[in-house]
N, C-alpha and C. Protein backbone atom coordinates (compact mmCIF):
# COMPACT_ATOMS: atom_id res chain seq x y z
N UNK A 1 124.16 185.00 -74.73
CA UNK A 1 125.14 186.06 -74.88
C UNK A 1 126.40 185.64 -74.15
N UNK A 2 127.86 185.87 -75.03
CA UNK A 2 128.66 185.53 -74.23
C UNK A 2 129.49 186.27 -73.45
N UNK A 3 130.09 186.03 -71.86
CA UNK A 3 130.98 187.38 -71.94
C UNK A 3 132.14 187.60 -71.99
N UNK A 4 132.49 188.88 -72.33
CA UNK A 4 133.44 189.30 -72.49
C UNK A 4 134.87 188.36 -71.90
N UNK A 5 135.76 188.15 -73.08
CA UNK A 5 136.74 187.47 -72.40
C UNK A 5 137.92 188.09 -71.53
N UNK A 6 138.10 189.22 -71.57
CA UNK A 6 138.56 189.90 -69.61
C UNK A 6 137.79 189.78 -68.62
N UNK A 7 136.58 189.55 -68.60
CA UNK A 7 135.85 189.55 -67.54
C UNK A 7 136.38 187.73 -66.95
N UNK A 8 136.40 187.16 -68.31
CA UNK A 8 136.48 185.85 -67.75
C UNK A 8 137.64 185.58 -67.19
N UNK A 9 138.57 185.96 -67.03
CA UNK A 9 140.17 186.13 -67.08
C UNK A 9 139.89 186.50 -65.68
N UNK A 10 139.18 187.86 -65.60
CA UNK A 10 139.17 188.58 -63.88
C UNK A 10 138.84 187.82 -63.15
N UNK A 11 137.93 187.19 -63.44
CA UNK A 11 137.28 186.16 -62.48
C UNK A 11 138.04 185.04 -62.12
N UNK A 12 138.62 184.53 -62.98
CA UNK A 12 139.09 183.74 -62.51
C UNK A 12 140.34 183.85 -61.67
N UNK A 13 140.95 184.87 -61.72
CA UNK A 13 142.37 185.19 -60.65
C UNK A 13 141.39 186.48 -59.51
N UNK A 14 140.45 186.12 -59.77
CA UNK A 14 139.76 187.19 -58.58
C UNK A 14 140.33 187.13 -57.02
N UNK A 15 140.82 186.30 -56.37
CA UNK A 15 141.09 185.25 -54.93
C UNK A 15 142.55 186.31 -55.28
N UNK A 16 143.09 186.18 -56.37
CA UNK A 16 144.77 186.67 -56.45
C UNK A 16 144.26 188.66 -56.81
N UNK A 17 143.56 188.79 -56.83
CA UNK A 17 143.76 190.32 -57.35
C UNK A 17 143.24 190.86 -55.97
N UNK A 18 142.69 190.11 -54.73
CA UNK A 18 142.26 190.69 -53.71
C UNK A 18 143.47 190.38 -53.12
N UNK A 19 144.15 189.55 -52.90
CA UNK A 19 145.20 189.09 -52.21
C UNK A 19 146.37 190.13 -52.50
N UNK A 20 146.62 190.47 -53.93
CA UNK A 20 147.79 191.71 -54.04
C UNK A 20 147.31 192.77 -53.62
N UNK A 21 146.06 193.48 -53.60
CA UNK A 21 145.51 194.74 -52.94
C UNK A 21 145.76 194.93 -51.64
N UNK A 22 145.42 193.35 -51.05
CA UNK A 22 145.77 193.74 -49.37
C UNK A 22 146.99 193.63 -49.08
N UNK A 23 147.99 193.04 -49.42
CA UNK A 23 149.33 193.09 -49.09
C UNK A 23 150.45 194.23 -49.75
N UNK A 24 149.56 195.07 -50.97
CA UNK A 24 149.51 196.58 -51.34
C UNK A 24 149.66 197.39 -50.47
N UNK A 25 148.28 197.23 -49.92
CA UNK A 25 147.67 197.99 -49.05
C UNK A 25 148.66 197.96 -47.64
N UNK A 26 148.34 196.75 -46.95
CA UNK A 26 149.62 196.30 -45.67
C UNK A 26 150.64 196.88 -46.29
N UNK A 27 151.84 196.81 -47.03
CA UNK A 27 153.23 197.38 -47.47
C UNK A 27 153.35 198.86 -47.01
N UNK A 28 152.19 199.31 -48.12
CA UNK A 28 152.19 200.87 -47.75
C UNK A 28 152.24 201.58 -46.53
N UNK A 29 150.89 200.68 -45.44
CA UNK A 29 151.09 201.41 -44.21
C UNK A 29 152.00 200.96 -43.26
N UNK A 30 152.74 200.00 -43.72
CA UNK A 30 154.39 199.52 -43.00
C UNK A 30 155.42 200.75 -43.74
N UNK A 31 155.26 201.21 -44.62
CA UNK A 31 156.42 202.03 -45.40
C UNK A 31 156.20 202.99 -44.59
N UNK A 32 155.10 203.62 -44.54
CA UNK A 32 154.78 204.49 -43.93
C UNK A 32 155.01 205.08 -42.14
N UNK A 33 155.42 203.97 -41.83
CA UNK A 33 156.07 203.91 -40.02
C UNK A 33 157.76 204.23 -40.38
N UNK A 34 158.32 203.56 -41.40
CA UNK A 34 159.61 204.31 -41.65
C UNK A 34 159.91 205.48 -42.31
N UNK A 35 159.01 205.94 -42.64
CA UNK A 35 159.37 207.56 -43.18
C UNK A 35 159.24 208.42 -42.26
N UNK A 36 160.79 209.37 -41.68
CA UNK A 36 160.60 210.33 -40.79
C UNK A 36 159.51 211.61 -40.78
N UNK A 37 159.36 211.93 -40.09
CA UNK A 37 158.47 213.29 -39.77
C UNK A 37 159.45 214.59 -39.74
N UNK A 38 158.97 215.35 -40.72
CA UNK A 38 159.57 217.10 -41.09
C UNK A 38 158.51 217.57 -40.84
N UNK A 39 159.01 218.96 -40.25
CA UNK A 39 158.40 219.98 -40.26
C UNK A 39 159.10 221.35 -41.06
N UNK A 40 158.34 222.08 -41.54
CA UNK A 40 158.37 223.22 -42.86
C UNK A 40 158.12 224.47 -41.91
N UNK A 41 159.17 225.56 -41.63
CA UNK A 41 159.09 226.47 -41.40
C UNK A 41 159.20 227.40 -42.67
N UNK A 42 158.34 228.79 -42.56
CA UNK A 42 158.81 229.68 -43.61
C UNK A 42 158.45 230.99 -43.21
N UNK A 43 158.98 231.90 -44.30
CA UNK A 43 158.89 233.40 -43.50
C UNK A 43 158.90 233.88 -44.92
N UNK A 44 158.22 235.14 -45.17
CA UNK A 44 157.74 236.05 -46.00
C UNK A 44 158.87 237.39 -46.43
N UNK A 45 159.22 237.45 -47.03
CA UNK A 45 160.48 238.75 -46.77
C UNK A 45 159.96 239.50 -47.94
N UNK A 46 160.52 240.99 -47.63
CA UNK A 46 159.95 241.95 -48.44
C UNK A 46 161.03 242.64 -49.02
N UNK A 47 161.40 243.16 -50.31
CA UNK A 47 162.37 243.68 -50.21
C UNK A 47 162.00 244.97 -51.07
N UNK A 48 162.88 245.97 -50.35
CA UNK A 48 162.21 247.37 -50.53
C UNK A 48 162.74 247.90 -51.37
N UNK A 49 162.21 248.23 -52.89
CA UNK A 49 162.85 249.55 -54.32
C UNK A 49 163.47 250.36 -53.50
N UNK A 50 164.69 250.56 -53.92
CA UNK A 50 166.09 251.56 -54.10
C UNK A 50 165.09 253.23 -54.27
N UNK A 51 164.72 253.05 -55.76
CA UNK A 51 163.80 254.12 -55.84
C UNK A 51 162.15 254.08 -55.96
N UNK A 52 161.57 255.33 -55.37
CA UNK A 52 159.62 254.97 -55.57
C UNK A 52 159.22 254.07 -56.66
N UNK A 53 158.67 253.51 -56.44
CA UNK A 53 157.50 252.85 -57.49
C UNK A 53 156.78 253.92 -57.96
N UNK A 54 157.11 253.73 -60.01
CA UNK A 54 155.76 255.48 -60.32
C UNK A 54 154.76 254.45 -60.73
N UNK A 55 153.56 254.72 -60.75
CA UNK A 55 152.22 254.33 -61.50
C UNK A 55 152.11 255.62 -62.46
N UNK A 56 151.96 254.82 -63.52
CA UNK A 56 151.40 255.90 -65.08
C UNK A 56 151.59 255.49 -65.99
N UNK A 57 151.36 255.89 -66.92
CA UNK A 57 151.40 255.49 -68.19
C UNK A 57 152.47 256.15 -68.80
N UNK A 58 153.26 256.63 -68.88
CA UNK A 58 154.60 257.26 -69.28
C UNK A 58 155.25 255.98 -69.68
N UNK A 59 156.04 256.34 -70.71
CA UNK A 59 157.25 255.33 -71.22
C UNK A 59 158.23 255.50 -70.15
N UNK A 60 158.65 254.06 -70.30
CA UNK A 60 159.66 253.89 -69.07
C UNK A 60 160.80 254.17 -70.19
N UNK A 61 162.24 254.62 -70.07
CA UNK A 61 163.33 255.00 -70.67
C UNK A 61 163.88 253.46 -70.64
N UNK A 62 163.68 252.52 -69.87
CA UNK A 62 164.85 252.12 -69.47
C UNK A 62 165.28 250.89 -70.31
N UNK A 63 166.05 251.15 -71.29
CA UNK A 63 166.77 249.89 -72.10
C UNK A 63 167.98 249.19 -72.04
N UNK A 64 168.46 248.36 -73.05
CA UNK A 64 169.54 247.47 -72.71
C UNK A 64 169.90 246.93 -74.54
N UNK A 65 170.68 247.32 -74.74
CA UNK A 65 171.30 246.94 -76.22
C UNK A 65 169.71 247.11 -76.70
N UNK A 66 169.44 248.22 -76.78
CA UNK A 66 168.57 249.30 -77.67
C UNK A 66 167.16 248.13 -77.47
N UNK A 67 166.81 247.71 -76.54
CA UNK A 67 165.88 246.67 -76.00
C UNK A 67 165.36 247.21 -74.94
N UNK A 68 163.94 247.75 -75.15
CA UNK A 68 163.00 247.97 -73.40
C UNK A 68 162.66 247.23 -73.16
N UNK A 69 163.27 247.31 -71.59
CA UNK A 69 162.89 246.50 -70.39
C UNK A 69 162.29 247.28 -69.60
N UNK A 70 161.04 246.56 -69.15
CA UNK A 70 159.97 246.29 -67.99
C UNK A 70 160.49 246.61 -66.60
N UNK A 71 159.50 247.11 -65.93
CA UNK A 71 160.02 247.27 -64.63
C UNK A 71 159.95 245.93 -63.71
N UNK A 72 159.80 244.97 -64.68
CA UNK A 72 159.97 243.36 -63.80
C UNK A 72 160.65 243.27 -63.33
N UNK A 73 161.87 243.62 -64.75
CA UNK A 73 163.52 242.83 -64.00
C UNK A 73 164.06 243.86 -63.01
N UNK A 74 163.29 244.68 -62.77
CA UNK A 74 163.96 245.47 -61.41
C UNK A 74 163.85 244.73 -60.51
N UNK A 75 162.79 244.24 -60.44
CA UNK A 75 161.39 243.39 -59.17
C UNK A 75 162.99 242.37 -59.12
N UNK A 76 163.10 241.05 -60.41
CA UNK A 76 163.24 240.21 -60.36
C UNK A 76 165.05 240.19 -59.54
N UNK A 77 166.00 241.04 -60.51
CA UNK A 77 167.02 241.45 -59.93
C UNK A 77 166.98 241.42 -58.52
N UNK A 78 166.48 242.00 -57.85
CA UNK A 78 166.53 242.24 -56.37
C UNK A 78 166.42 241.42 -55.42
N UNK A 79 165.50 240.57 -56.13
CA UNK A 79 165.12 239.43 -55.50
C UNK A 79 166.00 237.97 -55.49
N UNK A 80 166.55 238.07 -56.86
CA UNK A 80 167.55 236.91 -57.11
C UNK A 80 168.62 237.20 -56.33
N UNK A 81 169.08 238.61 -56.23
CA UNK A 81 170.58 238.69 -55.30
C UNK A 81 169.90 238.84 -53.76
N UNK A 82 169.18 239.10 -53.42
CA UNK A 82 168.58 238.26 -51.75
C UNK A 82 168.74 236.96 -52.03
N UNK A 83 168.16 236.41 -52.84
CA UNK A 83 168.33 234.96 -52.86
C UNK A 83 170.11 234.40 -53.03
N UNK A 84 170.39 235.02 -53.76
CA UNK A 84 171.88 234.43 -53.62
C UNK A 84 172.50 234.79 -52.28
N UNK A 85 172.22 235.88 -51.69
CA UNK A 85 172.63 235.95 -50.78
C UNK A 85 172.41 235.28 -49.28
N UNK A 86 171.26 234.66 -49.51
CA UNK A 86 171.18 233.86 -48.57
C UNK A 86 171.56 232.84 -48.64
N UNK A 87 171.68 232.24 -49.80
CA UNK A 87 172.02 230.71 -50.38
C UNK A 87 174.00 230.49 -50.04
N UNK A 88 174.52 231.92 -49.64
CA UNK A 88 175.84 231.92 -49.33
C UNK A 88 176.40 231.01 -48.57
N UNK A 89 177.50 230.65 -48.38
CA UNK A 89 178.23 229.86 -47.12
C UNK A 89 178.19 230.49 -45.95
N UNK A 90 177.97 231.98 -46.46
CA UNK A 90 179.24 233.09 -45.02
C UNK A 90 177.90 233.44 -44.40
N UNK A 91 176.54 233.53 -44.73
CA UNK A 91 175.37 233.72 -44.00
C UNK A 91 174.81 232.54 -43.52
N UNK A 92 174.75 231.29 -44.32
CA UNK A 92 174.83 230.21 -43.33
C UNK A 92 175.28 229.59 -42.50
N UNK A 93 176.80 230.00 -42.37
CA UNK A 93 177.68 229.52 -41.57
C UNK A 93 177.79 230.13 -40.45
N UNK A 94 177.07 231.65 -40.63
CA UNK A 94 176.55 232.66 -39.48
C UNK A 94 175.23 232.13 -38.92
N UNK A 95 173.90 231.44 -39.60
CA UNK A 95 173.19 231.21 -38.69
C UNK A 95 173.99 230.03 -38.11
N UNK A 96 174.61 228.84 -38.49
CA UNK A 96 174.94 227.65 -37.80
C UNK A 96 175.29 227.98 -36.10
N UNK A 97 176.56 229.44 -36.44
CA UNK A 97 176.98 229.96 -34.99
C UNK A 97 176.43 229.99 -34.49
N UNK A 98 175.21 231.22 -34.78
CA UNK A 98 174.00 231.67 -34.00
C UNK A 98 173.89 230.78 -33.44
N UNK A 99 173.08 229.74 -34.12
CA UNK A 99 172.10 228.78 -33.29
C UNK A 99 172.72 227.43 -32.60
N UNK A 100 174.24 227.86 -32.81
CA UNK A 100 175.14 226.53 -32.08
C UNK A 100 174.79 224.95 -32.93
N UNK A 101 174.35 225.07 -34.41
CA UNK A 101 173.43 223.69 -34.82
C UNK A 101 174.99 222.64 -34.93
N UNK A 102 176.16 223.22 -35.05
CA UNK A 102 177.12 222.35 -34.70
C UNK A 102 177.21 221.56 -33.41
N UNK A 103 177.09 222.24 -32.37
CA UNK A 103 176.99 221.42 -30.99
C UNK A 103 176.01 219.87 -31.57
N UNK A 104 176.77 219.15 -30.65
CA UNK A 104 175.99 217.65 -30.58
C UNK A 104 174.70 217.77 -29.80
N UNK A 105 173.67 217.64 -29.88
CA UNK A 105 172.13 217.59 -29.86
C UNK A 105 172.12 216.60 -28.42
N UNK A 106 171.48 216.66 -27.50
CA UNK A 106 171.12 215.90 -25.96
C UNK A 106 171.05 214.51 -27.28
N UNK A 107 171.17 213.89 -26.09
CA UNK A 107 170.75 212.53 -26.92
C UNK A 107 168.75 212.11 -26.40
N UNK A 108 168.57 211.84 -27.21
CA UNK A 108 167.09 211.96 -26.93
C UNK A 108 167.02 210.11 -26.56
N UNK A 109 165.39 210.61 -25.03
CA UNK A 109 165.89 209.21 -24.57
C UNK A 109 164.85 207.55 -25.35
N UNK A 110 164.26 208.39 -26.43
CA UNK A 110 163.70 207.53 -27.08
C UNK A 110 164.26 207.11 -28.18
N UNK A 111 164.58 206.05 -29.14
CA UNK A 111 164.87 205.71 -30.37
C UNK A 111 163.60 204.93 -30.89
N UNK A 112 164.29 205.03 -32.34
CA UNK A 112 163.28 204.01 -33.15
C UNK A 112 163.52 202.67 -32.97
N UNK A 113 162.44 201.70 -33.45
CA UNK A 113 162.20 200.31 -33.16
C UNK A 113 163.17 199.48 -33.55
N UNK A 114 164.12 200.17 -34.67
CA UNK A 114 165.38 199.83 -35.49
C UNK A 114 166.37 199.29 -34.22
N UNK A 115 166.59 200.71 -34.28
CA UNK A 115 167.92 201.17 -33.19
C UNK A 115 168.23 200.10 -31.95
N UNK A 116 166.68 199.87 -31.75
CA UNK A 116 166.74 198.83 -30.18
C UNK A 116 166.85 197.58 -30.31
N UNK A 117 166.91 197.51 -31.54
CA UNK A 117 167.06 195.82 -31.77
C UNK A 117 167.84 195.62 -32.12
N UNK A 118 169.56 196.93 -32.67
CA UNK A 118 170.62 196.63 -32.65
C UNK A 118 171.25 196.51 -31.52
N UNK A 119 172.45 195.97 -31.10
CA UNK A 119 173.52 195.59 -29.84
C UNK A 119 173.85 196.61 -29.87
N UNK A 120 174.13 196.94 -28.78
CA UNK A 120 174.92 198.45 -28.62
C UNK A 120 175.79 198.99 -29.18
N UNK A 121 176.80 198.27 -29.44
CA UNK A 121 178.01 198.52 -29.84
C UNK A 121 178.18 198.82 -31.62
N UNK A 122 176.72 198.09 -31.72
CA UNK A 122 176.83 198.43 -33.55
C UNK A 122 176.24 199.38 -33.78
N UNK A 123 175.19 199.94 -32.69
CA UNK A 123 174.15 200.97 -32.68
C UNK A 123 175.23 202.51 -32.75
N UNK A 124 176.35 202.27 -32.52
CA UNK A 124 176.96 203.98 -32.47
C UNK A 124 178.01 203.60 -33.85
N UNK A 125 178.21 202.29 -33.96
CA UNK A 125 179.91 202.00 -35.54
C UNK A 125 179.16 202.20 -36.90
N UNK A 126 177.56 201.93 -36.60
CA UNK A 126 176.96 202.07 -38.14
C UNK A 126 176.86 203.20 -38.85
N UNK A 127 176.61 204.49 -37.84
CA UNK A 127 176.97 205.48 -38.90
C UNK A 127 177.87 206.23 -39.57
N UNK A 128 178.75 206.21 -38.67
CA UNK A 128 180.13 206.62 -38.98
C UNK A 128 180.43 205.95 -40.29
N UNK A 129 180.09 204.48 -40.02
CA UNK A 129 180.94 204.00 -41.10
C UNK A 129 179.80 203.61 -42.51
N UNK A 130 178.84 203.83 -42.39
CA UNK A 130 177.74 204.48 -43.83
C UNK A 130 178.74 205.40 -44.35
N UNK A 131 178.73 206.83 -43.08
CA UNK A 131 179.25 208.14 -43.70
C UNK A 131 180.65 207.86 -44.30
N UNK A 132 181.43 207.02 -44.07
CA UNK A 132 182.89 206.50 -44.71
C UNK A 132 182.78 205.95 -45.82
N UNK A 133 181.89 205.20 -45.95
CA UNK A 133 181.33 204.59 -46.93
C UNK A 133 181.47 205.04 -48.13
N UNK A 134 179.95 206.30 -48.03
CA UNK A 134 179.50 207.45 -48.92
C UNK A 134 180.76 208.29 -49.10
N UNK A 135 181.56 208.44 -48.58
CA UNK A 135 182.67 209.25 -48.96
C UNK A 135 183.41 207.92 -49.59
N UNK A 136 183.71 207.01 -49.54
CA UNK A 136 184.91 206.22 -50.70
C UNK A 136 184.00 206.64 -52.01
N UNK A 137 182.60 206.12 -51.89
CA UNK A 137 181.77 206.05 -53.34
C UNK A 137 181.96 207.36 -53.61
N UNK A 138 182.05 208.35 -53.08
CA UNK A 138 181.75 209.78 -53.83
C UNK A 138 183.33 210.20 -53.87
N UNK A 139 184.35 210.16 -53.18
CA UNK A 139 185.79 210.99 -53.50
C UNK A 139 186.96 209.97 -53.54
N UNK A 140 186.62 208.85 -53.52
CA UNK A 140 187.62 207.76 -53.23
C UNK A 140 188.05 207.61 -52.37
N UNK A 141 188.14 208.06 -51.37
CA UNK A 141 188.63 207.55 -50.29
C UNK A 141 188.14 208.53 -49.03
N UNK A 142 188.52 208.48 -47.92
CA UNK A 142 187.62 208.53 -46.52
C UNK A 142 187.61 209.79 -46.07
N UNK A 143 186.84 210.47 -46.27
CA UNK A 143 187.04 212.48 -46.29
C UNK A 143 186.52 212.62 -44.65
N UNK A 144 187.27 212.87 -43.49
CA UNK A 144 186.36 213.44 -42.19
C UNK A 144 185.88 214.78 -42.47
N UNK A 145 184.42 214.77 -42.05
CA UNK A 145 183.61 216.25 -42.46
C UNK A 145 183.42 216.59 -40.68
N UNK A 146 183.73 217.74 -40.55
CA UNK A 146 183.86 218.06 -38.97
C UNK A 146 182.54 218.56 -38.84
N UNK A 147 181.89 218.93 -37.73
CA UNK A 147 180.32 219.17 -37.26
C UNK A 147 179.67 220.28 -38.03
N UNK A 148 181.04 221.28 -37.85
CA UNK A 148 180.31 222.52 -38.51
C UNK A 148 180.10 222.73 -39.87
N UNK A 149 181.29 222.03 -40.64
CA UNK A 149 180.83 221.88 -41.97
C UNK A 149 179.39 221.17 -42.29
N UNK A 150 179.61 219.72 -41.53
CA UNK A 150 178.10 218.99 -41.75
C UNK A 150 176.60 219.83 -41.48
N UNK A 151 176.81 220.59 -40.54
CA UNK A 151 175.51 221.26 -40.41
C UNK A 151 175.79 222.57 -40.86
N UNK A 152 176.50 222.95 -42.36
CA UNK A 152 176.35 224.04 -43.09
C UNK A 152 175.57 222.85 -44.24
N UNK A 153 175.82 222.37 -44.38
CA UNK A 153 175.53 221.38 -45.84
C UNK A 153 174.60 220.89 -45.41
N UNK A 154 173.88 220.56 -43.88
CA UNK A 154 172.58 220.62 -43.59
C UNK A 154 171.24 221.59 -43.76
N UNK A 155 171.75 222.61 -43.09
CA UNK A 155 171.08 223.63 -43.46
C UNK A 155 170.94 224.24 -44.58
N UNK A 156 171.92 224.19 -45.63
CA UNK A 156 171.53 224.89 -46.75
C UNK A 156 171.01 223.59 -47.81
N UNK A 157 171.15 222.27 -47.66
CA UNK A 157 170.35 221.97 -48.24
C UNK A 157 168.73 221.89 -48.12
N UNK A 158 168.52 221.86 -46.84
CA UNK A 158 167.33 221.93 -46.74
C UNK A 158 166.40 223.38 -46.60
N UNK A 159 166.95 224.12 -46.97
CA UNK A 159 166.72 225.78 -47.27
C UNK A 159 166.12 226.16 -48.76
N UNK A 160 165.26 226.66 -48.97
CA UNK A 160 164.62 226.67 -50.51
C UNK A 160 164.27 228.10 -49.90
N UNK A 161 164.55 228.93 -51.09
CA UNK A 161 164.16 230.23 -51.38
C UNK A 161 163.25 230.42 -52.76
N UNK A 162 162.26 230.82 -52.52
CA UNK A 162 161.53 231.23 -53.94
C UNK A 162 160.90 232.62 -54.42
N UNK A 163 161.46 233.27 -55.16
CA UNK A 163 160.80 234.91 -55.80
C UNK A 163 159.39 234.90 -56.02
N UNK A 164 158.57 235.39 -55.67
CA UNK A 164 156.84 235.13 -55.61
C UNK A 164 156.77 236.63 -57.33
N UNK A 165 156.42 235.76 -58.11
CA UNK A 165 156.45 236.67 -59.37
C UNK A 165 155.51 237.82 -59.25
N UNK A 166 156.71 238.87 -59.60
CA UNK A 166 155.42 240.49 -60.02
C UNK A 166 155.56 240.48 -58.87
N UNK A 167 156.33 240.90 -57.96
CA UNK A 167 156.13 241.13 -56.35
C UNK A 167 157.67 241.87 -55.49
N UNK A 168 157.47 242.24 -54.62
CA UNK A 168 158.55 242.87 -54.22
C UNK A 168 159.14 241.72 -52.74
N UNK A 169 158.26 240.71 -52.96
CA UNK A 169 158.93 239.62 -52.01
C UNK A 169 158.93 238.23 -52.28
N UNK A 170 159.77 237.80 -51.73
CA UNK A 170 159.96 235.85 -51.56
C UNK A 170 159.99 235.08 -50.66
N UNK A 171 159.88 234.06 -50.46
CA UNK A 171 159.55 233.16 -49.64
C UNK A 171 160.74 232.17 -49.25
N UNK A 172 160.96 232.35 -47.71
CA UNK A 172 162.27 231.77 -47.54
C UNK A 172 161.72 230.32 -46.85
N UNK A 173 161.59 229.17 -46.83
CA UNK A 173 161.20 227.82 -46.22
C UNK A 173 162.53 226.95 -45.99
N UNK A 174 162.33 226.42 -44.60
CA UNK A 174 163.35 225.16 -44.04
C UNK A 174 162.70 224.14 -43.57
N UNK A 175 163.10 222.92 -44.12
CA UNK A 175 162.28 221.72 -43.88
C UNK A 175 163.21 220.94 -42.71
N UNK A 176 163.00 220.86 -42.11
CA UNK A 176 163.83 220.34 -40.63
C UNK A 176 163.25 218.64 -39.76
N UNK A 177 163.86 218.32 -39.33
CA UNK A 177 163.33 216.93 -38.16
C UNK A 177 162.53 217.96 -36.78
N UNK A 178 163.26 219.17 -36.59
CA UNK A 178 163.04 219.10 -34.86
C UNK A 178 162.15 220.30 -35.41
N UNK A 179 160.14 221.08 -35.09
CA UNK A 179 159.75 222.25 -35.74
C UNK A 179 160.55 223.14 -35.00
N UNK A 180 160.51 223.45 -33.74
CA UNK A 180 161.48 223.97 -32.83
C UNK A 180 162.45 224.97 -33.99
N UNK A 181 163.24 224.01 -33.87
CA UNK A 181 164.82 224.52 -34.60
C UNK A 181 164.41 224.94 -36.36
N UNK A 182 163.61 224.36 -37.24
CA UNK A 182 162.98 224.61 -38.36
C UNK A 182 162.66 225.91 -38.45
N UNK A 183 161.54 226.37 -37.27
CA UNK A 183 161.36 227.37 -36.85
C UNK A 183 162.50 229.35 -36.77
N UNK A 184 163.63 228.45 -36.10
CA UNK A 184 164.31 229.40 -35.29
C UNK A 184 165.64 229.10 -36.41
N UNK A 185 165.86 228.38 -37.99
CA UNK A 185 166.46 228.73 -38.88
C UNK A 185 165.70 229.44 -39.29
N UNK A 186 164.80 229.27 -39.76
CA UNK A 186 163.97 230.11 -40.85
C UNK A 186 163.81 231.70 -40.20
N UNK A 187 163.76 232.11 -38.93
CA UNK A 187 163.86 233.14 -38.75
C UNK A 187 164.58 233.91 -38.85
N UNK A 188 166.44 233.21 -38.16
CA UNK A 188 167.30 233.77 -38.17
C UNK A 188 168.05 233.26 -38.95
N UNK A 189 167.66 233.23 -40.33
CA UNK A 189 168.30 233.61 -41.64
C UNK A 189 167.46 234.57 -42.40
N UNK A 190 166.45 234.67 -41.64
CA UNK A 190 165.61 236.01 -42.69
C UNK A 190 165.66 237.55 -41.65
N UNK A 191 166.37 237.25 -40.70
CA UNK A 191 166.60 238.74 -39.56
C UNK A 191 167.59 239.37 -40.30
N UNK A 192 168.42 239.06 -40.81
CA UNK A 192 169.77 239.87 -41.59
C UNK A 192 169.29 240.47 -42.80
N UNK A 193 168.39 240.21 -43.12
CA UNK A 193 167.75 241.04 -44.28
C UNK A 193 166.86 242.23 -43.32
C-alpha cells in the first residue's frame, strides 16, 4: 500500500515545520512584552421615563406619518441623546478639568526596556517629533496641540457608550493605561447624569 503523497511531502520538511512553530511560538511571546497593559472601567446608568411605564394591552396611540410606533423608540431616543451627550466636547472637557488629566503626570521612576537603551537626549526629541510628524502626514504641516486639547481627544476616544436594548439603561466604559484614573473617568462622566 502506498502513502499518501502529502504525507510524503510532510515528512519530509518535518525538521522545517517544527522549526517555524517554535520561532511562531517565540515571536508571539516577544510581541507580547510590547503590548501595553489597559485597564476597562465601566458604570451602568439608568435613565428614568419622563412619563410612567403602563403595562396592558391597550393600543398605544402613538404614531408618526400615520405609522405605529412601539414604545422602543421612547426607550431608544433617550438613550441615544445621553449618549450624545456624553460623547460632547463641553462634558468632556468638564471631566478633563475635574480631574486635572491636562496637568503633566509625575514622571514615573520606571521605564520600559526601550526607553533605557535610548541616550537621553533622544529619549525626550522622539516624541515630540513622531507627534510633528503625524501632523505633516495628516494636515500638512506642523499643528501644536496644547495639553488640554490632547487629553480631550484622549479621553473621548477611549470612551465607548453602548444602549443595552429593550432597557431603560447603557453602559458607559473607559479603557485607560493607569486603572486608578480609568476608574475615576468613568465615574465622573457618569455623575452629571
Amino acid at each position: 500500500m502506498e502513502p499518501v503523497p502529502i504525507l510524503l511531502v510532510l515528512r519530509r520538511h518535518f525538521l522545517m515545520i517544527i522549526v517555524l512553530c517554535v520561532v511562531a511560538a517565540l515571536a508571539g511571546y516577544a510581541f507580547s512584552f510590547l503590548l501595553e497593559t489597559r485597564y476597562s472601567a465601566s458604570a451602568l446608568l439608568l435613565v428614568r421615563p419622563q412619563q410612567p411605564i403602563k403595562m396592558g394591552s391597550e393600543k398605544d396611540d402613538k404614531e408618526f406619518l400615520s405609522f405605529p410606533m412601539g414604545g422602543a423608540s421612547a426607550v431608544e431616543t433617550a438613550s441615544r441623546t445621553y449618549i450624545e451627550l456624553i460623547k460632547s466636547r463641553a462634558l468632556i472637557a468638564d471631566v478633563v478639568e475635574t480631574l486635572g488629566l491636562d496637568k503633566p503626570a509625575p514622571q514615573e521612576a520606571k521605564s520600559g526596556w526601550l526607553a533605557r537603551l535610548l541616550p537621553p537626549g533622544l529619549k525626550e526629541n522622539i516624541g515630540p517629533s513622531l507627534q510633528a510628524l503625524s501632523s505633516v502626514v495628516i494636515y500638512g504641516k506642523v499643528i501644536e496641540d496644547d495639553p488640554f486639547n490632547r487629553a480631550i481627544k484622549t479621553v473621548a476616544g477611549d470612551l465607548s457608550l453602548e444602549a443595552l436594548q429593550d432597557t431603560y439603561t447603557f453602559e458607559l466604559s473607559y479603557l485607560g493605561k493607569d486603572p486608578v484614573q480609568a476608574s475615576d473617568i468613568a465615574n465622573t462622566t457618569a455623575i452629571p447624569l
